[in-house]
C-alpha atoms as a PDB file:
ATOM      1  CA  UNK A   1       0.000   0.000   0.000  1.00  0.00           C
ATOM      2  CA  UNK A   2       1.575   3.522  -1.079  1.00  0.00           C
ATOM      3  CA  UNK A   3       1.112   6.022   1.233  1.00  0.00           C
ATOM      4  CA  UNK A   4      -0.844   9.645  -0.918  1.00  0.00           C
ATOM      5  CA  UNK A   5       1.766  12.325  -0.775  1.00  0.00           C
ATOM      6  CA  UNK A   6       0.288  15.028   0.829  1.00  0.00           C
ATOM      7  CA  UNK A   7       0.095  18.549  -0.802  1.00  0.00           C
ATOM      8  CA  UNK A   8       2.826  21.227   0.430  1.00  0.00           C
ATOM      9  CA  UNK A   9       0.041  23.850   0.561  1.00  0.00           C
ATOM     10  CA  UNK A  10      -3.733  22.615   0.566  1.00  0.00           C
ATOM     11  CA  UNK A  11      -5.765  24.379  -2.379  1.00  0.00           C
ATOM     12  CA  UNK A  12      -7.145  27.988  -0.433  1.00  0.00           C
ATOM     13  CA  UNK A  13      -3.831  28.739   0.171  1.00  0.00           C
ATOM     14  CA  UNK A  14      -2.515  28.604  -3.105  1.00  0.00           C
ATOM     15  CA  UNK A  15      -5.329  30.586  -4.319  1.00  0.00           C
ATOM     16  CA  UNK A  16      -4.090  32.940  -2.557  1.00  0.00           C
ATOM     17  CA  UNK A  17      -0.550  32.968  -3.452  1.00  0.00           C
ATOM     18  CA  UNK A  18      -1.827  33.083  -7.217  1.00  0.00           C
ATOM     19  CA  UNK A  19      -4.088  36.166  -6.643  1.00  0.00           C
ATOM     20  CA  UNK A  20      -1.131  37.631  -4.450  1.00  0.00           C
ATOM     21  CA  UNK A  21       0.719  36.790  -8.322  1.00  0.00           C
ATOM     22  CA  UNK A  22      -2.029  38.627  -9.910  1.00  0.00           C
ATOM     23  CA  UNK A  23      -2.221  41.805  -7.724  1.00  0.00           C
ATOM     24  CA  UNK A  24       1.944  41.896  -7.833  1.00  0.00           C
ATOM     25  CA  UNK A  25       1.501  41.967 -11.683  1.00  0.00           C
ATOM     26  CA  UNK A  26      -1.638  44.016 -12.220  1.00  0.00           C
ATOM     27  CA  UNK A  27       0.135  46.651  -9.571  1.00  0.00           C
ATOM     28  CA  UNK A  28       3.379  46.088 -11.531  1.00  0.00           C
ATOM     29  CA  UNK A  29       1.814  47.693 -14.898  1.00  0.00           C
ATOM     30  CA  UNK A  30       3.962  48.479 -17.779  1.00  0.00           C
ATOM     31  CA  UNK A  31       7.395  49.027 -15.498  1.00  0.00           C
ATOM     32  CA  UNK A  32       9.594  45.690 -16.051  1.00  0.00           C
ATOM     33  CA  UNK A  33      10.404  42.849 -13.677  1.00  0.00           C
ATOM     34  CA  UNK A  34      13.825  43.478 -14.380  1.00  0.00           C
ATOM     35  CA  UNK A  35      13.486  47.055 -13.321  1.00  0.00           C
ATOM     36  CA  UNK A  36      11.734  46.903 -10.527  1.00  0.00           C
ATOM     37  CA  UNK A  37      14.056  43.508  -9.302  1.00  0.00           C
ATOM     38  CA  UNK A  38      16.938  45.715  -9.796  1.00  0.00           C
ATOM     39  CA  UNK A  39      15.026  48.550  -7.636  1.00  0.00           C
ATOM     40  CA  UNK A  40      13.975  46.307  -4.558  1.00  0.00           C
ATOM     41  CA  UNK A  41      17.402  44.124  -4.738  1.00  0.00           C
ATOM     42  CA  UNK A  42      15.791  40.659  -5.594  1.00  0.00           C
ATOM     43  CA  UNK A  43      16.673  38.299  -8.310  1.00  0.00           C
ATOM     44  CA  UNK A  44      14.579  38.883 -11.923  1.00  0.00           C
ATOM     45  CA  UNK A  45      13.602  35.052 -11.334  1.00  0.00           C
ATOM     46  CA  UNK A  46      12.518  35.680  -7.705  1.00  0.00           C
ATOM     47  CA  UNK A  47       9.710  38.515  -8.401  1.00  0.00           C
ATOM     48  CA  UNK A  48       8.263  36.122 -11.750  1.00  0.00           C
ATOM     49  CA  UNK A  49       7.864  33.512  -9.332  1.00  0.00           C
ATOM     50  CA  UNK A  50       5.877  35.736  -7.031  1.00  0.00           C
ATOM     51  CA  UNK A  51       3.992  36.870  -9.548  1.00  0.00           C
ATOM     52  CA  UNK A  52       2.958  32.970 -10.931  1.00  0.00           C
ATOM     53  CA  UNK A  53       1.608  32.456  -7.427  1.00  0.00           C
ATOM     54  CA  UNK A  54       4.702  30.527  -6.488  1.00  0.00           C
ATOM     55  CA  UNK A  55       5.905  30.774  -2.735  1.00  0.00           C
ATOM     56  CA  UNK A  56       6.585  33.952  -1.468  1.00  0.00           C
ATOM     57  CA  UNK A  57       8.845  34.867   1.413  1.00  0.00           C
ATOM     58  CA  UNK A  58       6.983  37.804   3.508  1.00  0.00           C
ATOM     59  CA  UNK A  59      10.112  39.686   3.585  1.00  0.00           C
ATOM     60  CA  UNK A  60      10.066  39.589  -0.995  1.00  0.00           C
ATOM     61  CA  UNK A  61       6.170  40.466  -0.502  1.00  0.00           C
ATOM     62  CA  UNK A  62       6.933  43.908   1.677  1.00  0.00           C
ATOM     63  CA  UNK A  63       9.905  44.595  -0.945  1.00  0.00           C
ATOM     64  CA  UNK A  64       7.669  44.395  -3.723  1.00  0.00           C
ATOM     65  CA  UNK A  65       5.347  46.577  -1.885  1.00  0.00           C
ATOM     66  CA  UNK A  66       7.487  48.889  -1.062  1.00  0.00           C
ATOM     67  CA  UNK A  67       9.378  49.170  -4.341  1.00  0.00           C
ATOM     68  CA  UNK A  68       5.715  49.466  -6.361  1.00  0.00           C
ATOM     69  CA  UNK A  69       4.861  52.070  -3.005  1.00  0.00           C
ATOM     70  CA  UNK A  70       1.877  50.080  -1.929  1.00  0.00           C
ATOM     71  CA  UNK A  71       0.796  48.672   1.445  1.00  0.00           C
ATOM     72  CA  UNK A  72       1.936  44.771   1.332  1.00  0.00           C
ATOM     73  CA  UNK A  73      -1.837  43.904   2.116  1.00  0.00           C
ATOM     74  CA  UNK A  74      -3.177  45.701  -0.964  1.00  0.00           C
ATOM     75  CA  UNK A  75      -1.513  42.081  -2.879  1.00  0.00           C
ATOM     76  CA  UNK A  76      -4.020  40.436  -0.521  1.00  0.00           C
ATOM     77  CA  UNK A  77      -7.214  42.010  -0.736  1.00  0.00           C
ATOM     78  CA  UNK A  78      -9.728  40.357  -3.721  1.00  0.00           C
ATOM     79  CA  UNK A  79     -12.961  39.437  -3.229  1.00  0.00           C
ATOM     80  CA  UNK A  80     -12.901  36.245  -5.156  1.00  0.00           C
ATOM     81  CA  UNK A  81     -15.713  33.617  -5.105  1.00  0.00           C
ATOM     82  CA  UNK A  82     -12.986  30.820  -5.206  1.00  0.00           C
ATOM     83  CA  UNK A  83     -12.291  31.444  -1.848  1.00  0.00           C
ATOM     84  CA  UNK A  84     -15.351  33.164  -0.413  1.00  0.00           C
ATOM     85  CA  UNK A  85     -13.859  35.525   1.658  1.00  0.00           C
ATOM     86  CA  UNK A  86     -10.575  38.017   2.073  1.00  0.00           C
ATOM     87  CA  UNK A  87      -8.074  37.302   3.880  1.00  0.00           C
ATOM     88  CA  UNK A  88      -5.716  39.681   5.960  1.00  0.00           C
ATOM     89  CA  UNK A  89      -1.822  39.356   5.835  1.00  0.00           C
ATOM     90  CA  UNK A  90      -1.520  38.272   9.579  1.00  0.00           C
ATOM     91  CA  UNK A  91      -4.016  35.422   8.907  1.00  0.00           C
ATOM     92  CA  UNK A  92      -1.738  33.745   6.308  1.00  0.00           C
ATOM     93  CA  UNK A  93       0.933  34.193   7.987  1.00  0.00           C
ATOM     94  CA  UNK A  94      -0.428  32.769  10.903  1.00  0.00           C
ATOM     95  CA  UNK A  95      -1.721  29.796   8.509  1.00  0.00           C
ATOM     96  CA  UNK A  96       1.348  29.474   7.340  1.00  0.00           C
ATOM     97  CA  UNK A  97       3.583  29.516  11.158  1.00  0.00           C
ATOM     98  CA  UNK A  98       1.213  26.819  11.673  1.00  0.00           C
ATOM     99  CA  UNK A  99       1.733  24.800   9.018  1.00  0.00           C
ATOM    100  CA  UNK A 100       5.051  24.552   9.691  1.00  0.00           C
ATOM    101  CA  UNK A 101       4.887  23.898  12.995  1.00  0.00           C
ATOM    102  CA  UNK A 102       2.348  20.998  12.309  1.00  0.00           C
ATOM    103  CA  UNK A 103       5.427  19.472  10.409  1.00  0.00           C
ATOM    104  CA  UNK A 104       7.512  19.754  13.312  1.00  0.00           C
ATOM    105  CA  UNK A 105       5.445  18.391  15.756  1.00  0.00           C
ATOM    106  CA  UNK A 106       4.229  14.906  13.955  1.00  0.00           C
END
């Protein structure tokens, strides 16, 4: 019997990464990744994978923000029926401190 690998981040979660993606991009407009990568000292690579929804450090979200001079939790705020309901920065990260400590403890 093969044990079901278990998803690194279940499904409302990654929503939300992708729409953090979205905002990053839609915020982003017509200035370049490479230009603003170059402004907030992250790799080119780094701020594409942010903006495909990939994992994003909280430290890369605030530099984005601060290099595109937004809040950090205007990348979090979308009404989307997806998920049902908006989400604040502190409760992801909290969902996300948890997470990892769930690994830790089993």
């Amino acid at each position: 019997m093969t044990k079901k690998k278990e998803p690194k981040y279940n499904k409302r979660l990654m929503d939300m990464f992708k729409i953090i993606g979205e905002n990053i991009r839609n915020t982003r407009g017509v200035m370049s990744k490479v230009a603003l990568a170059k402004k907030i000292e992250v790799s080119r690579s780094t701020l594409a994978a942010a903006e495909m929804g990939k994992n994003i450090t909280l430290v890369n979200l605030i530099k984005i923000a601060d290099g595109l001079g937004v809040h950090p939790s205007q990348f979090l705020v979308e009404d989307d029926e997806k998920l049902g309901t908006q989400i604040t920065i502190e409760e992801l990260c909290e969902r996300i401190v948890e997470k990892k400590l769930r690994k830790y403890i089993q």
